[in-house]
N, C-alpha and C. Protein backbone atom coordinates (compact mmCIF):
# COMPACT_ATOMS: atom_id res chain seq x y z
N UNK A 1 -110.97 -90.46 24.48
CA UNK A 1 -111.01 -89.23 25.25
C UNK A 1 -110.03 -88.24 24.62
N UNK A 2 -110.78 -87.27 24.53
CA UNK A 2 -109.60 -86.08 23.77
C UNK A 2 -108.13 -85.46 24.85
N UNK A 3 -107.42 -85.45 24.44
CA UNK A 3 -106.45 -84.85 24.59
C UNK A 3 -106.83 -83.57 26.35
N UNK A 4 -107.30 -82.84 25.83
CA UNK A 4 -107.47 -82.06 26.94
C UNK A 4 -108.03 -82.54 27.76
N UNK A 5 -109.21 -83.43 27.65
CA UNK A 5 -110.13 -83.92 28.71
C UNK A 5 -109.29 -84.48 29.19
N UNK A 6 -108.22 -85.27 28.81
CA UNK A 6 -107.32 -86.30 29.84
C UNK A 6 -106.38 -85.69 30.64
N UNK A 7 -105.90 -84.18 30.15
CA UNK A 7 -105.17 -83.48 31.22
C UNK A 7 -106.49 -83.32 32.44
N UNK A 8 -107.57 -82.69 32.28
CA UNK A 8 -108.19 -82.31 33.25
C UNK A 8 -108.57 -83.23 34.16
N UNK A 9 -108.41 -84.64 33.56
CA UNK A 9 -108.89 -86.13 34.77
C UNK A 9 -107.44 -86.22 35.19
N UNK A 10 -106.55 -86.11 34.68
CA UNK A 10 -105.30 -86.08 35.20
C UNK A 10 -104.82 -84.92 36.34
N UNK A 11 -105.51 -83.82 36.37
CA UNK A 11 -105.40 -83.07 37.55
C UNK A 11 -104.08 -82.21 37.07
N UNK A 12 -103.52 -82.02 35.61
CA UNK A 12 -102.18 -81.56 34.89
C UNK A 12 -102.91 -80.29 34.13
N UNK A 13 -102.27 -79.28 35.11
CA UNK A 13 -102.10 -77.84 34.79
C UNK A 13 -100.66 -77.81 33.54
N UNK A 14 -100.82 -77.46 32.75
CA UNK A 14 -99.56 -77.27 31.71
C UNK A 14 -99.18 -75.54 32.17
N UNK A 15 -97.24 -75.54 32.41
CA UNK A 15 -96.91 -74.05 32.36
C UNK A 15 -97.22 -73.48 31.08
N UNK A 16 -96.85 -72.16 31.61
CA UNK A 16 -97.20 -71.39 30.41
C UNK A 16 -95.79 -71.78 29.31
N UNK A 17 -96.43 -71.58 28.26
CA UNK A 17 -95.61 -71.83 27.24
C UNK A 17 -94.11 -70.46 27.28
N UNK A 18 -93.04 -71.19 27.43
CA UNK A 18 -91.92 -70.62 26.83
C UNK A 18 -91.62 -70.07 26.01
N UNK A 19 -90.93 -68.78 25.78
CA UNK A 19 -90.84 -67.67 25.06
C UNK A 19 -89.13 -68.40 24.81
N UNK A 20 -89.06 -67.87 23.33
CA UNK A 20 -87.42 -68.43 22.99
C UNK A 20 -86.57 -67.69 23.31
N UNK A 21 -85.28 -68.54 23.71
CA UNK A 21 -84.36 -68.22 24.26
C UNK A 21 -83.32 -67.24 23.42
N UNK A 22 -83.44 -67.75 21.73
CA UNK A 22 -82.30 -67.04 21.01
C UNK A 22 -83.30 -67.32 19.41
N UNK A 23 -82.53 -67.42 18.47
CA UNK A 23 -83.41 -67.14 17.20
C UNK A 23 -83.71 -68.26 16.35
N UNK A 24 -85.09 -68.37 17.13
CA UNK A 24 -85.98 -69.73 17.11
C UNK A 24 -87.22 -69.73 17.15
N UNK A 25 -88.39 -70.66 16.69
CA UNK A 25 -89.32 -70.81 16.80
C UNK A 25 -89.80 -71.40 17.96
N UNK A 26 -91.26 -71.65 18.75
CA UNK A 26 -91.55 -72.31 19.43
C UNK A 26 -92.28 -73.47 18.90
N UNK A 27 -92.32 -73.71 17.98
CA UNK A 27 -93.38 -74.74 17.38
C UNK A 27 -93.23 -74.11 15.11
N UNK A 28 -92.80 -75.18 14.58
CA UNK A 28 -92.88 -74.78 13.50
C UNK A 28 -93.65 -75.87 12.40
N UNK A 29 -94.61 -75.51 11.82
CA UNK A 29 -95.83 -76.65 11.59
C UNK A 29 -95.36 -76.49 9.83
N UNK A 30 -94.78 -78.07 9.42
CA UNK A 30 -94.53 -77.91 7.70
C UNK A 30 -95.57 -79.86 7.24
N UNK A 31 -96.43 -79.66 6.81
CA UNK A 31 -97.26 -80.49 6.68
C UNK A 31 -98.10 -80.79 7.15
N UNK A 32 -98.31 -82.23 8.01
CA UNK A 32 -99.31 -82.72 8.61
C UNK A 32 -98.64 -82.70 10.07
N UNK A 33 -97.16 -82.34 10.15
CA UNK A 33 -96.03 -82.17 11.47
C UNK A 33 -96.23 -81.13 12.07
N UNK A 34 -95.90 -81.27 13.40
CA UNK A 34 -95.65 -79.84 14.32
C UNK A 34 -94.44 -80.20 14.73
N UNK A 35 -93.40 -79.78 14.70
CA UNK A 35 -91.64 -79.87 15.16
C UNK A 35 -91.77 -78.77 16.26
N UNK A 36 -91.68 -79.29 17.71
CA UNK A 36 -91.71 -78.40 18.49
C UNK A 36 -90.08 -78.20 19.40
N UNK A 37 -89.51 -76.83 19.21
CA UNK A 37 -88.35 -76.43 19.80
C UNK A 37 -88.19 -77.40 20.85
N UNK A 38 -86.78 -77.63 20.93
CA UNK A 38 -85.68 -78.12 22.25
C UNK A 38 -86.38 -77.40 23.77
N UNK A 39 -86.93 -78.38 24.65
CA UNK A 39 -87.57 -76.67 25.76
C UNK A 39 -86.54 -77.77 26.95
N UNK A 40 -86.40 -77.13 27.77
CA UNK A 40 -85.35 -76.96 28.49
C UNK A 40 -86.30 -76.42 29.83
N UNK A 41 -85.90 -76.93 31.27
CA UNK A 41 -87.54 -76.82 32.62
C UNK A 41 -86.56 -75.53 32.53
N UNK A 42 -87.78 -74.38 32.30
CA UNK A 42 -87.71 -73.04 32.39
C UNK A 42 -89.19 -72.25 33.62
N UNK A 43 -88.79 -71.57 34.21
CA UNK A 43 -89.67 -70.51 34.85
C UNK A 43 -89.70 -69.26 34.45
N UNK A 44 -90.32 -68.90 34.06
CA UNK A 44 -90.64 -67.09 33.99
C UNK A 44 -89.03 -66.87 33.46
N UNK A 45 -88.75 -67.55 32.31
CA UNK A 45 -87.67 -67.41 31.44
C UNK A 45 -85.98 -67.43 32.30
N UNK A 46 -86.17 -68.13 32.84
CA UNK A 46 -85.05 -68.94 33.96
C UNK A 46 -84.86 -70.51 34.06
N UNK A 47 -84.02 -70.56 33.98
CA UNK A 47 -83.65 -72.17 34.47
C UNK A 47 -84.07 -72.54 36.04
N UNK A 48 -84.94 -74.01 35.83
CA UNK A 48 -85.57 -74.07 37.27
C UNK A 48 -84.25 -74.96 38.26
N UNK A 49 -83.41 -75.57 36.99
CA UNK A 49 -82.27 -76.01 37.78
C UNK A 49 -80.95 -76.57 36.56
N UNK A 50 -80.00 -76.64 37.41
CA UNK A 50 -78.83 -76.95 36.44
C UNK A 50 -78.14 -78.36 37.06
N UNK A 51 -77.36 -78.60 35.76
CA UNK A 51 -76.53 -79.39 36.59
C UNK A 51 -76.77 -80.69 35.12
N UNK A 52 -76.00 -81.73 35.90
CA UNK A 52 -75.80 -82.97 35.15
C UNK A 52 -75.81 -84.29 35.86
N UNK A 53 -76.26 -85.07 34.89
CA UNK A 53 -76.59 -86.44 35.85
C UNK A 53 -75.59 -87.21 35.55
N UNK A 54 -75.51 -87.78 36.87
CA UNK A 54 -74.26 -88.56 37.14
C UNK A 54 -73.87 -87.71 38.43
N UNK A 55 -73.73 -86.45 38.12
CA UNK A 55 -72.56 -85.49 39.31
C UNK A 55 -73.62 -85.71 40.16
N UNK A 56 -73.92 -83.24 40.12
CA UNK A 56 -74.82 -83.05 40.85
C UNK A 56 -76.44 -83.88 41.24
N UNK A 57 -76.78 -84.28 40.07
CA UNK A 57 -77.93 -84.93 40.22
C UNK A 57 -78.46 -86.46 39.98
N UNK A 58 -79.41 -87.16 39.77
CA UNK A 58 -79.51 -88.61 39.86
C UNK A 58 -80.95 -88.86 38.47
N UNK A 59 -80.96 -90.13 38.57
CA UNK A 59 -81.53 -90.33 37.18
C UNK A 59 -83.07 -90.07 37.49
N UNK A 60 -83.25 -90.15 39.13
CA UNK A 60 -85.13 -89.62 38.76
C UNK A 60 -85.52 -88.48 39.29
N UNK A 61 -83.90 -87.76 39.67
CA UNK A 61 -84.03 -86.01 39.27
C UNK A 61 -84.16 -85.81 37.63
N UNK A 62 -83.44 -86.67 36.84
CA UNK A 62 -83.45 -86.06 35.33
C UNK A 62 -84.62 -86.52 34.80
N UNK A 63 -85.29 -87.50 35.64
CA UNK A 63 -86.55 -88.36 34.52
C UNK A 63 -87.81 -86.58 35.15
N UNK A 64 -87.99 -86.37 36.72
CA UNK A 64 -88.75 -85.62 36.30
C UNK A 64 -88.57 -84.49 35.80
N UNK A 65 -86.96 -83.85 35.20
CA UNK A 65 -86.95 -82.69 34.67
C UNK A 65 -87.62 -82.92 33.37
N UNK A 66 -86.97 -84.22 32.85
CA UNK A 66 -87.87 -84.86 31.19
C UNK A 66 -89.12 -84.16 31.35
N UNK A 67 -90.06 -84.55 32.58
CA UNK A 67 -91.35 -84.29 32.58
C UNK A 67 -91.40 -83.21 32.31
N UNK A 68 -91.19 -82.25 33.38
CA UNK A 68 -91.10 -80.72 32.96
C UNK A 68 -90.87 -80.42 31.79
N UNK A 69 -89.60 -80.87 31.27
CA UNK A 69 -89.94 -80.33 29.75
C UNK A 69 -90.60 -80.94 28.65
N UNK A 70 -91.59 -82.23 28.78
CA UNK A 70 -92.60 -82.74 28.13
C UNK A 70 -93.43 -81.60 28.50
N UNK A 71 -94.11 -81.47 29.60
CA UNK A 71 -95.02 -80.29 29.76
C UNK A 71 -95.11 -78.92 29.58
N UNK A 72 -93.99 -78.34 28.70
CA UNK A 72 -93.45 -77.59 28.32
C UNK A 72 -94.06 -77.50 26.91
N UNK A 73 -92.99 -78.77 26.09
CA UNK A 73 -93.43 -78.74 25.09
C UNK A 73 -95.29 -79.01 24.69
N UNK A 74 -95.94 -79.70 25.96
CA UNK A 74 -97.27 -79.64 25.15
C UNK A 74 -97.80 -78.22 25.41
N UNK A 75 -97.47 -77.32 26.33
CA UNK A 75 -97.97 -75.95 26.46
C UNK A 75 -97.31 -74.83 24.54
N UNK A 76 -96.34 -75.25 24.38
CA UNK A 76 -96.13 -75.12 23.15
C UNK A 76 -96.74 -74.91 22.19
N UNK A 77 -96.97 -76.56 22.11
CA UNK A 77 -98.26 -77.10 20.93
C UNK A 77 -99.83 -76.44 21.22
N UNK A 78 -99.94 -76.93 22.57
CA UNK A 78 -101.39 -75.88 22.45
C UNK A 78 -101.28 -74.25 22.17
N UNK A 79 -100.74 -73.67 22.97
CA UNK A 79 -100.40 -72.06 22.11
C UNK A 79 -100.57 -71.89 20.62
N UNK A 80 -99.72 -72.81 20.21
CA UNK A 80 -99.43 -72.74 18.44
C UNK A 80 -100.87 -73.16 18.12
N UNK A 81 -101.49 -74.45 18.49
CA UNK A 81 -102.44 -75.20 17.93
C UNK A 81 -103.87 -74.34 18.51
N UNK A 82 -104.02 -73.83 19.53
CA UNK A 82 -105.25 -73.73 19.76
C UNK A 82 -105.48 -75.25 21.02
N UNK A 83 -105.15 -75.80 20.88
CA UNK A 83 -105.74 -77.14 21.60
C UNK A 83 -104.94 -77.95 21.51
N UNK A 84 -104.58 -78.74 22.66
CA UNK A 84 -103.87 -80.15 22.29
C UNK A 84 -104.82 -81.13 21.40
N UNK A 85 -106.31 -80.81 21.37
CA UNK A 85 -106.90 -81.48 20.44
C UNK A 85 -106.55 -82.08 18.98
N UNK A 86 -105.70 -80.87 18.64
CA UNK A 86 -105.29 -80.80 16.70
C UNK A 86 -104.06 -82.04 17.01
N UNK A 87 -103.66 -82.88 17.93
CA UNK A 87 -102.47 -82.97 17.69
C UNK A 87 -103.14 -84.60 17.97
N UNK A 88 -102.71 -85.44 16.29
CA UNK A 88 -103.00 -86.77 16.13
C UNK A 88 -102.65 -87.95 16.75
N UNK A 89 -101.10 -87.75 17.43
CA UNK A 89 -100.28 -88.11 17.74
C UNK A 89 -98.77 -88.11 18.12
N UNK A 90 -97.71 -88.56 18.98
CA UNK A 90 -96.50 -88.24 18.76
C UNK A 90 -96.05 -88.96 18.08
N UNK A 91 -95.06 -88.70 17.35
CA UNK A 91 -94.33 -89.37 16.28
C UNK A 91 -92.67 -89.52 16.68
N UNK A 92 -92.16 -88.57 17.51
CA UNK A 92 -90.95 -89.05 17.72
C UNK A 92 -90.43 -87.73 18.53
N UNK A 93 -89.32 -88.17 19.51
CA UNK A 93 -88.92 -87.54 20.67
C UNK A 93 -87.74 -87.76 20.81
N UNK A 94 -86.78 -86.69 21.00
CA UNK A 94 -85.29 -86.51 21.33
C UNK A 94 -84.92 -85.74 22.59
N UNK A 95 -84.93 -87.13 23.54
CA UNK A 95 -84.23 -86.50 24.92
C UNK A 95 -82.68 -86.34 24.62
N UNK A 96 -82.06 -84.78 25.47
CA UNK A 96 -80.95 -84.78 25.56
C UNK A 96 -80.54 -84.50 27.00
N UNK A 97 -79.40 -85.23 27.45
CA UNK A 97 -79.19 -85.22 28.89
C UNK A 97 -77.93 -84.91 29.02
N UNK A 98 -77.96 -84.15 29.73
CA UNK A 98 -76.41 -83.45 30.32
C UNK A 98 -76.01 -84.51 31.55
N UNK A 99 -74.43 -84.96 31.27
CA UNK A 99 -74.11 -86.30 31.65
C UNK A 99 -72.85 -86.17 31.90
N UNK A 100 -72.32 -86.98 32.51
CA UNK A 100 -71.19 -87.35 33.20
C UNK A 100 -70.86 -88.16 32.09
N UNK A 101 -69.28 -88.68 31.93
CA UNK A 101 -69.12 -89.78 30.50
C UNK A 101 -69.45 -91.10 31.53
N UNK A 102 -69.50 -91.06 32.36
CA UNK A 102 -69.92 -92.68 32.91
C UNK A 102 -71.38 -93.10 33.22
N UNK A 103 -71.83 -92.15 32.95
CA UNK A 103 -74.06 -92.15 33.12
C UNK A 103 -74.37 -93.04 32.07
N UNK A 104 -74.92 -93.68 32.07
CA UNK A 104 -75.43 -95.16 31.05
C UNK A 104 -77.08 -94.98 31.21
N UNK A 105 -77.78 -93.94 31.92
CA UNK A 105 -79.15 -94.51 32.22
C UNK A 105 -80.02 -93.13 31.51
N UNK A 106 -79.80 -92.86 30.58
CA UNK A 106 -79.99 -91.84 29.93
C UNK A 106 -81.59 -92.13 29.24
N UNK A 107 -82.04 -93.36 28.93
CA UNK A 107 -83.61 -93.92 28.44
C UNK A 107 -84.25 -93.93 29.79
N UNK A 108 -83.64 -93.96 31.04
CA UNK A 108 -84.82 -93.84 32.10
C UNK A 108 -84.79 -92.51 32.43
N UNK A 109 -83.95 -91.88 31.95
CA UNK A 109 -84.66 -90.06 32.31
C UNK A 109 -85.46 -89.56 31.11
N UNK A 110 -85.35 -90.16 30.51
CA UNK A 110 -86.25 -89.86 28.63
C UNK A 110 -87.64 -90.51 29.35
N UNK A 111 -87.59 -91.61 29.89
CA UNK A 111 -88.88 -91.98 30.49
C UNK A 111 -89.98 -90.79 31.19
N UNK A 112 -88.97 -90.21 31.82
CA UNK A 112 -90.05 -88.53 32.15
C UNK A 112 -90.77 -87.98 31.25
N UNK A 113 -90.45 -87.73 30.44
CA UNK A 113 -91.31 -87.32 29.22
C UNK A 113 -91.83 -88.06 28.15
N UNK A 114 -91.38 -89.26 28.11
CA UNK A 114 -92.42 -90.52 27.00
C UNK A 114 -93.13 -90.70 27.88
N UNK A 115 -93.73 -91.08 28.99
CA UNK A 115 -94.50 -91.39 29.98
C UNK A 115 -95.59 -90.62 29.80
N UNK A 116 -95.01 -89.21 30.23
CA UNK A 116 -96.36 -88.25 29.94
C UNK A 116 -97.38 -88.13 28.64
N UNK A 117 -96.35 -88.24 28.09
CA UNK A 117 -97.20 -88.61 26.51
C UNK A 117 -97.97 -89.61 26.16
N UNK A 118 -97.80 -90.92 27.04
CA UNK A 118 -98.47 -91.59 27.03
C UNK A 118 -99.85 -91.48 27.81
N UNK A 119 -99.29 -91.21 28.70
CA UNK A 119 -100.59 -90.50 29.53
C UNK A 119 -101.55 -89.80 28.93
N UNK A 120 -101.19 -88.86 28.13
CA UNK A 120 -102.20 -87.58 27.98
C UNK A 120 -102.84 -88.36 26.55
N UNK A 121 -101.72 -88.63 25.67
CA UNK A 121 -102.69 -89.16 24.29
C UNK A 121 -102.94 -90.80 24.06
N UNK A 122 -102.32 -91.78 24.98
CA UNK A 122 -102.76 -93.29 25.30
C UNK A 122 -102.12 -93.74 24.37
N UNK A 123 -102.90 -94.66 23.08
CA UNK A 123 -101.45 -95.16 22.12
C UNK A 123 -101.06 -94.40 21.65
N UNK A 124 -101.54 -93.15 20.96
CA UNK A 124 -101.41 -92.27 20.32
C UNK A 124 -99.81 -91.55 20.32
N UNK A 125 -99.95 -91.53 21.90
CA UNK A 125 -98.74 -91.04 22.50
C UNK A 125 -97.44 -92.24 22.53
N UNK A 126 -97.72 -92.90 22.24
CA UNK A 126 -96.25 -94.01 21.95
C UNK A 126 -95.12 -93.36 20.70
N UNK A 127 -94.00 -93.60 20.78
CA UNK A 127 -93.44 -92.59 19.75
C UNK A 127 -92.18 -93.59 19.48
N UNK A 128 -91.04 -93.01 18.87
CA UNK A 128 -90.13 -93.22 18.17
C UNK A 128 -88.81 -92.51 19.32
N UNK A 129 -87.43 -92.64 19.87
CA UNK A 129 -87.40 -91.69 20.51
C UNK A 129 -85.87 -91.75 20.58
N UNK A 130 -85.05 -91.66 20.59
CA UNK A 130 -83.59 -91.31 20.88
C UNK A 130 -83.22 -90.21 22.15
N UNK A 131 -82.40 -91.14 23.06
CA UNK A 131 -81.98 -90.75 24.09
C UNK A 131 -80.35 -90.47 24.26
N UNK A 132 -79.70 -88.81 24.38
CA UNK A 132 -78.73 -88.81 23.98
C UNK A 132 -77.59 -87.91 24.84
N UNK A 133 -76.25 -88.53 25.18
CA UNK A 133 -75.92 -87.76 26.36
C UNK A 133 -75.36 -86.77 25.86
N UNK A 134 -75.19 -85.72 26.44
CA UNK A 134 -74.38 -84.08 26.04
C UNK A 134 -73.29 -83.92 27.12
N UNK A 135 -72.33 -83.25 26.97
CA UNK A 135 -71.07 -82.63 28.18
C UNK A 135 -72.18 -81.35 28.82
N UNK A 136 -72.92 -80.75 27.47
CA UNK A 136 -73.59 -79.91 28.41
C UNK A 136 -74.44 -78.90 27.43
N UNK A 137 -75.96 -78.53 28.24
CA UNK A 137 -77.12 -78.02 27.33
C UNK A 137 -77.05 -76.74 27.19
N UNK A 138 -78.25 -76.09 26.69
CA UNK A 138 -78.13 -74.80 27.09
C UNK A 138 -78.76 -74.14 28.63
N UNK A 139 -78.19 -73.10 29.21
CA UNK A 139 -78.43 -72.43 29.99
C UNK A 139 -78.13 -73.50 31.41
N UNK A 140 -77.41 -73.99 31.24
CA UNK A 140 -76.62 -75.49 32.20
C UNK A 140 -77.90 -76.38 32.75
N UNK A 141 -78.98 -76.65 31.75
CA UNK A 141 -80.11 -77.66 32.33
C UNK A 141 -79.42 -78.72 31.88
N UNK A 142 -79.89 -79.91 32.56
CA UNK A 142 -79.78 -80.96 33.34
C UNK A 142 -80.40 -81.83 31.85
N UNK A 143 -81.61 -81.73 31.21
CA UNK A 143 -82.21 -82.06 30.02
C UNK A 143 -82.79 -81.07 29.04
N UNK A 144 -83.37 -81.42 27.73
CA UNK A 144 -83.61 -80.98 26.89
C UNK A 144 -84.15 -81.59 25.78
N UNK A 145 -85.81 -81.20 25.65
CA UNK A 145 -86.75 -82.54 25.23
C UNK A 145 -87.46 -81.86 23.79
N UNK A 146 -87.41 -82.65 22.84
CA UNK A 146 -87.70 -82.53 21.57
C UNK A 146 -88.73 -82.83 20.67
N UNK A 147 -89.97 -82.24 20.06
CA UNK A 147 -91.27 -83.34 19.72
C UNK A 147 -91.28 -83.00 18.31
N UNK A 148 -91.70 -84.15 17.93
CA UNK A 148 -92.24 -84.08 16.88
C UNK A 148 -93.98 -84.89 16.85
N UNK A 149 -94.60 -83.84 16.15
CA UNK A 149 -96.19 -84.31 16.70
C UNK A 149 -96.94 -84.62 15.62
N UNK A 150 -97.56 -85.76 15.39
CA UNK A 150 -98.76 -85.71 14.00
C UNK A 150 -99.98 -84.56 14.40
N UNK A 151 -100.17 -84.25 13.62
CA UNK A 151 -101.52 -82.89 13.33
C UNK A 151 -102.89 -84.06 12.76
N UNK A 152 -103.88 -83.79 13.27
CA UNK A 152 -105.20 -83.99 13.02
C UNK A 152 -105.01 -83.30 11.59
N UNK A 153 -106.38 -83.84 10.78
CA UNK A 153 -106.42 -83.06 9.19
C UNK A 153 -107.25 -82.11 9.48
């Protein structure tokens, strides 16, 4: 099942794709790769929330911000691509989590957004992924999710 068809059985509206914050690309395609920007859960070019896990917030507040910004980044890729169709596979993913130094659970908020990926592209979507804590992101979000995508030929 293609890519889009599985958002639409999935009942997953993707936001609109994010406009950059400072002097950056949203998606920059060098090969058979799509390297898609750091996206960070943004609204109508706002932070939908701040904070850090451990304090203010808890690990399956940060797993579904992951999500949010998995769904971020695939609104990204389709913009750039035309379709989540073009996109072969994920290849590798860098959650970053704004953390307390005593938060240890930093792969189950990365789970928010490997999850989805699995979802939408099945094995395809299995990836490579580093989960990594920060004192603190930009615009004080909570996470900050990273793709790297195989391209169809």
């Amino acid at each position: 099942m293609s890519a889009e068809a599985r958002l639409r059985e999935l009942g997953i509206d993707l936001p609109p794709a994010a406009a950059p914050v400072a002097s950056y690309v949203p998606v920059r395609i060098v090969g058979g790769l799509a390297f898609v920007a750091g996206q960070v859960p943004l609204e109508d070019g706002k932070p939908m929330v701040t904070g850090r896990l451990g304090a203010e917030l808890e690990t399956e507040d940060g797993a579904r911000w992951a999500r949010r910004c998995g769904l971020q980044a695939l609104a990204a890729l389709r913009e750039e691509l035309g379709s989540l169709d073009q996109v072969a596979g994920v290849a590798k993913v860098t959650v970053w989590v704004a953390t307390t130094e005593s938060f240890t659970e930093q792969p189950k908020v990365a789970n928010g957004a490997s999850d989805l990926f699995v979802e939408v592209f099945g094995e395809a979507g299995k990836h490579a992924r580093a989960a990594v804590s920060a004192p603190s992101l930009p615009l004080g979000a909570p996470v900050e999710v990273e793709v790297i995508a195989a391209l169809t030929d």
